[in-house]
C-alpha atoms as a PDB file:
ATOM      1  CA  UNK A   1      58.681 -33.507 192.397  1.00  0.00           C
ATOM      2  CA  UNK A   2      61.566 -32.026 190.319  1.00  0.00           C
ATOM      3  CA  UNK A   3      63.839 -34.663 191.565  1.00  0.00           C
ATOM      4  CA  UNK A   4      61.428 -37.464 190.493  1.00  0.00           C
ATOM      5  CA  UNK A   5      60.807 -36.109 187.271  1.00  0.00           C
ATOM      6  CA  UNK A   6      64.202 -35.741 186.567  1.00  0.00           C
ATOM      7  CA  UNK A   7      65.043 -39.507 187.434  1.00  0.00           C
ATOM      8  CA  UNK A   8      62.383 -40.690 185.415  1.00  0.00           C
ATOM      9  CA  UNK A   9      64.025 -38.782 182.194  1.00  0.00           C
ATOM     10  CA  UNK A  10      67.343 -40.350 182.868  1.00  0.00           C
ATOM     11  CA  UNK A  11      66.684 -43.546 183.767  1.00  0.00           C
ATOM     12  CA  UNK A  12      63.340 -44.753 182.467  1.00  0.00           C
ATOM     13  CA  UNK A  13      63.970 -47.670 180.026  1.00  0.00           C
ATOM     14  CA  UNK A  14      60.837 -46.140 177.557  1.00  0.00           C
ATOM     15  CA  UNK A  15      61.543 -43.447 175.264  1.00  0.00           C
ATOM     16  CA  UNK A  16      58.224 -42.567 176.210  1.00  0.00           C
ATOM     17  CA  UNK A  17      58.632 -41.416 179.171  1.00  0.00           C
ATOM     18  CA  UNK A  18      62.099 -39.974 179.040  1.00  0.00           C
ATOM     19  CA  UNK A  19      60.427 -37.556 176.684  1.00  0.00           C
ATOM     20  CA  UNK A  20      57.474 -37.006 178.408  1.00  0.00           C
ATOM     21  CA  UNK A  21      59.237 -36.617 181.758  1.00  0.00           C
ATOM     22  CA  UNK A  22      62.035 -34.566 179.938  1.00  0.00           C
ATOM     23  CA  UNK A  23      58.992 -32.009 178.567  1.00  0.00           C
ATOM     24  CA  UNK A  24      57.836 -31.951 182.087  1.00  0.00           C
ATOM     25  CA  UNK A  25      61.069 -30.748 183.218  1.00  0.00           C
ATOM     26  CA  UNK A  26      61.496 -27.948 180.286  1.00  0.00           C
ATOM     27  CA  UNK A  27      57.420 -26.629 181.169  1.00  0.00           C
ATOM     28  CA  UNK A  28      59.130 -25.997 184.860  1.00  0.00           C
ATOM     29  CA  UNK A  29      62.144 -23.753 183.201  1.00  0.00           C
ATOM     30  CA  UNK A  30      64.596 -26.686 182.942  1.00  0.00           C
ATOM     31  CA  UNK A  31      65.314 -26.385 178.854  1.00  0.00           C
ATOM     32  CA  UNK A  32      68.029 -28.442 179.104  1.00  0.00           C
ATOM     33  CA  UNK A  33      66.947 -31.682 177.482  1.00  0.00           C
ATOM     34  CA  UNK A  34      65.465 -30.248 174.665  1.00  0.00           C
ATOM     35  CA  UNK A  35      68.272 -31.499 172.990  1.00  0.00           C
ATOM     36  CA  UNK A  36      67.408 -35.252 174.105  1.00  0.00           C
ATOM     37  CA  UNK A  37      63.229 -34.345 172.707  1.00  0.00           C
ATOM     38  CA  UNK A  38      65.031 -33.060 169.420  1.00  0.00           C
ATOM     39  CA  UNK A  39      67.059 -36.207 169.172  1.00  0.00           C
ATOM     40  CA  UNK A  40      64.336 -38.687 169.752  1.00  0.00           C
ATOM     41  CA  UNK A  41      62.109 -36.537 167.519  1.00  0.00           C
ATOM     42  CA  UNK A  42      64.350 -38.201 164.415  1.00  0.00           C
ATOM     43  CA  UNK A  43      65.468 -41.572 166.388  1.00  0.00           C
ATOM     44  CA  UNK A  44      62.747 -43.612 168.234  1.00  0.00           C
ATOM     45  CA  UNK A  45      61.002 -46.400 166.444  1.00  0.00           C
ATOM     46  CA  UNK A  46      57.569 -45.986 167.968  1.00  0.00           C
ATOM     47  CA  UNK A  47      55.982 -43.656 165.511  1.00  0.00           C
ATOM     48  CA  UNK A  48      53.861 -42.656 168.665  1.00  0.00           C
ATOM     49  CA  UNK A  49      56.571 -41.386 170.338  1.00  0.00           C
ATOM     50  CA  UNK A  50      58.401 -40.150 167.701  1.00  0.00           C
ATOM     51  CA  UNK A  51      54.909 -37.695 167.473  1.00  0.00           C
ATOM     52  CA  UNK A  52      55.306 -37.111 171.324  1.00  0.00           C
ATOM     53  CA  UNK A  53      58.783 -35.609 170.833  1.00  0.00           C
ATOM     54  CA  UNK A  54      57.500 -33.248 168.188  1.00  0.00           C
ATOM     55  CA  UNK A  55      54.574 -32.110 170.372  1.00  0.00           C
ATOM     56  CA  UNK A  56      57.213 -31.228 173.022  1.00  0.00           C
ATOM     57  CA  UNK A  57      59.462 -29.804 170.801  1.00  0.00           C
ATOM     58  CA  UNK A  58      55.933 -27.150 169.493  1.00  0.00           C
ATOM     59  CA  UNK A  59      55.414 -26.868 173.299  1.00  0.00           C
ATOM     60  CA  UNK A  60      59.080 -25.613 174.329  1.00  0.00           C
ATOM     61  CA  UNK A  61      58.786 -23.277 170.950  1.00  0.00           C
ATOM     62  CA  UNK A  62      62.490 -23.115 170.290  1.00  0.00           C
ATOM     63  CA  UNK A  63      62.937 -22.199 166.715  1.00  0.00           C
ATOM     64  CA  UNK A  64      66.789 -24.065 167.028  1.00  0.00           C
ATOM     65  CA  UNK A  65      65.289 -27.688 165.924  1.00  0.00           C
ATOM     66  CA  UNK A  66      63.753 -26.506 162.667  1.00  0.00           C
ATOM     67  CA  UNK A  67      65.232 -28.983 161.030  1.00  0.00           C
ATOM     68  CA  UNK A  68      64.526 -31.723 163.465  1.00  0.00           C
ATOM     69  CA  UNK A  69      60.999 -31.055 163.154  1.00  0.00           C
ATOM     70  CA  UNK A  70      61.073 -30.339 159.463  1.00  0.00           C
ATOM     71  CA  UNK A  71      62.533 -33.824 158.901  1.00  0.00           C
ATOM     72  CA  UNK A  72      59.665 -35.415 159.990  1.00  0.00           C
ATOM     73  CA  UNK A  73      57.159 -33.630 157.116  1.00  0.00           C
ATOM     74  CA  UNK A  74      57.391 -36.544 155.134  1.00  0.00           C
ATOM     75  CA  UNK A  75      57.398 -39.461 157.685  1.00  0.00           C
ATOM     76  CA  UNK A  76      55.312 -42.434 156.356  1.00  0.00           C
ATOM     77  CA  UNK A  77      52.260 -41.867 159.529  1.00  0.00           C
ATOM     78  CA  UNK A  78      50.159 -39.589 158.997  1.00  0.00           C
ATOM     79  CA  UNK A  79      50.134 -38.628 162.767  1.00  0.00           C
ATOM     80  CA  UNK A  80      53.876 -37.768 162.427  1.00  0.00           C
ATOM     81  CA  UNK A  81      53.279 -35.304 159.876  1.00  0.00           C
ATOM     82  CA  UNK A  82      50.410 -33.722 161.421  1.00  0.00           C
ATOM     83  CA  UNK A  83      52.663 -33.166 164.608  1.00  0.00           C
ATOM     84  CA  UNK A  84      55.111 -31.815 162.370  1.00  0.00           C
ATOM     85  CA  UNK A  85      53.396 -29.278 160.847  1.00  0.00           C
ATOM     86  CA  UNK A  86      51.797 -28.211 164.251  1.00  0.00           C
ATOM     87  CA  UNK A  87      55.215 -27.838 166.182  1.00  0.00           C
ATOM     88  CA  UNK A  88      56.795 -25.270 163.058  1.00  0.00           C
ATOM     89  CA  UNK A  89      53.645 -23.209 163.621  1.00  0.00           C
ATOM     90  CA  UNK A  90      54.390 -23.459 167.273  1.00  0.00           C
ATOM     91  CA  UNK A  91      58.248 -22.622 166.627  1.00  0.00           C
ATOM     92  CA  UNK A  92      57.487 -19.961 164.438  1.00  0.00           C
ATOM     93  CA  UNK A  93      59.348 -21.199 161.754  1.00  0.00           C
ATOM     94  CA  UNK A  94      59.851 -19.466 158.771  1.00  0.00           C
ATOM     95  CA  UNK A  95      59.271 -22.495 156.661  1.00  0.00           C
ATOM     96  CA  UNK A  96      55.805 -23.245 158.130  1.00  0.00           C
ATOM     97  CA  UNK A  97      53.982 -21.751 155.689  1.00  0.00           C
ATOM     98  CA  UNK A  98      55.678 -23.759 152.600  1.00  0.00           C
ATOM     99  CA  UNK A  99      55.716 -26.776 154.467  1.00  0.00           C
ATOM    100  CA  UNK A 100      51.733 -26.188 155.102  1.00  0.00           C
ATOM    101  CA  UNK A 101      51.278 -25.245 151.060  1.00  0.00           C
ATOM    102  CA  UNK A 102      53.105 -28.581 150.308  1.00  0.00           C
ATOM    103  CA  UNK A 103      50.724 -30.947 153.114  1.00  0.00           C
ATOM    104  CA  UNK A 104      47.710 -29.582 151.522  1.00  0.00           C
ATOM    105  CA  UNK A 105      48.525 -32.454 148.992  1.00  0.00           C
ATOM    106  CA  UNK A 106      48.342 -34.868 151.614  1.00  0.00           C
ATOM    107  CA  UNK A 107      46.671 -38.085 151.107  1.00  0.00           C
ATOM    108  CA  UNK A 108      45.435 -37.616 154.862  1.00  0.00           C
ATOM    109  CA  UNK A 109      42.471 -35.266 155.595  1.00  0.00           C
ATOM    110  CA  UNK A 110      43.575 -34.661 158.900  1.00  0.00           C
ATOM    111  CA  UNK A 111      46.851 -33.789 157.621  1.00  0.00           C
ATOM    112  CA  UNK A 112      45.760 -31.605 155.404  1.00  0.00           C
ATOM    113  CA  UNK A 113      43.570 -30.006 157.871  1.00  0.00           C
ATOM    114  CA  UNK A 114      46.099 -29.067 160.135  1.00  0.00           C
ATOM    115  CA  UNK A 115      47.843 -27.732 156.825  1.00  0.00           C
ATOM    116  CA  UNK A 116      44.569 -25.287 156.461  1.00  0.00           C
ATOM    117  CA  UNK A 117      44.795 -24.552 160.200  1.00  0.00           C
ATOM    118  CA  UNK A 118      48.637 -22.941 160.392  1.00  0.00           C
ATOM    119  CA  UNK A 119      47.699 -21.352 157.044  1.00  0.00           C
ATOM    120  CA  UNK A 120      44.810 -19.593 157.987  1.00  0.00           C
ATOM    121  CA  UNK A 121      46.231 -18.471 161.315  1.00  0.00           C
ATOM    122  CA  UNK A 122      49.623 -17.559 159.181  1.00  0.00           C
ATOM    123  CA  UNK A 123      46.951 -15.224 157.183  1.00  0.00           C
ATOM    124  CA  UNK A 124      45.272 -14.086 159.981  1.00  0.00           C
ATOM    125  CA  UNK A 125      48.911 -12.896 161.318  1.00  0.00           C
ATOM    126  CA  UNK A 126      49.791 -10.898 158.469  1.00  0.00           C
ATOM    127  CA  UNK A 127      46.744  -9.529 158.343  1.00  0.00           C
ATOM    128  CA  UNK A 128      46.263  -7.627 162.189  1.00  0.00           C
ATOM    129  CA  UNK A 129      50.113  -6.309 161.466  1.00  0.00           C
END
């Protein structure tokens, strides 16, 4: 299946499934096109895929695109930012908590929401230590 997968992320003509097919890949131990889900995170048009890429990025949990995930805090849909905010509370990233202070302000509830979430668990962390 590896070998399928793999063709699919080099060759598919949607970003789509390059970065679906690339996360695939990196959930089997194969880490090596996180770079290509960081990049897309900040290049595709389709905001839908562009949210994709961040998901994958909070899924592989590698703190090293911060700032590709951080870029996207302020991306004009809504689902973007939510994505955003979830994959630096994946990461662990030591910005997650400011970023989350700043989407409270959000003019989207669900936004905002997921804002609450990552603080509450950030509190609930700091707490049990």
């Amino acid at each position: 299946h590896e070998q399928l997968i793999a063709a699919l992320a080099d060759g598919d003509a949607t970003d789509f499934v390059r970065i679906k097919a690339s996360l695939a890949l990196a959930l089997t131990g194969h880490k090596e096109r996180a770079a290509f889900i960081a990049a897309a995170a900040g290049r595709v048009d389709d905001w839908f895929d562009r949210a994709t890429a961040l998901e994958a990025l909070g899924i592989l949990g590698d703190d090293a695109y911060t700032a590709e995930i951080e870029a996207q805090l302020d991306h004009a849909e809504p689902y973007v930012r939510q994505c955003a905010l979830e994959a630096l509370e994946r990461v662990g990233a030591p910005s997650a908590v400011a970023a989350a202070q700043r989407a409270l302000k959000d003019k989207n509830e669900r936004v905002r929401l997921q804002a609450a979430k990552l603080l509450a668990a950030a509190a609930a962390k700091e707490t049990s230590q």
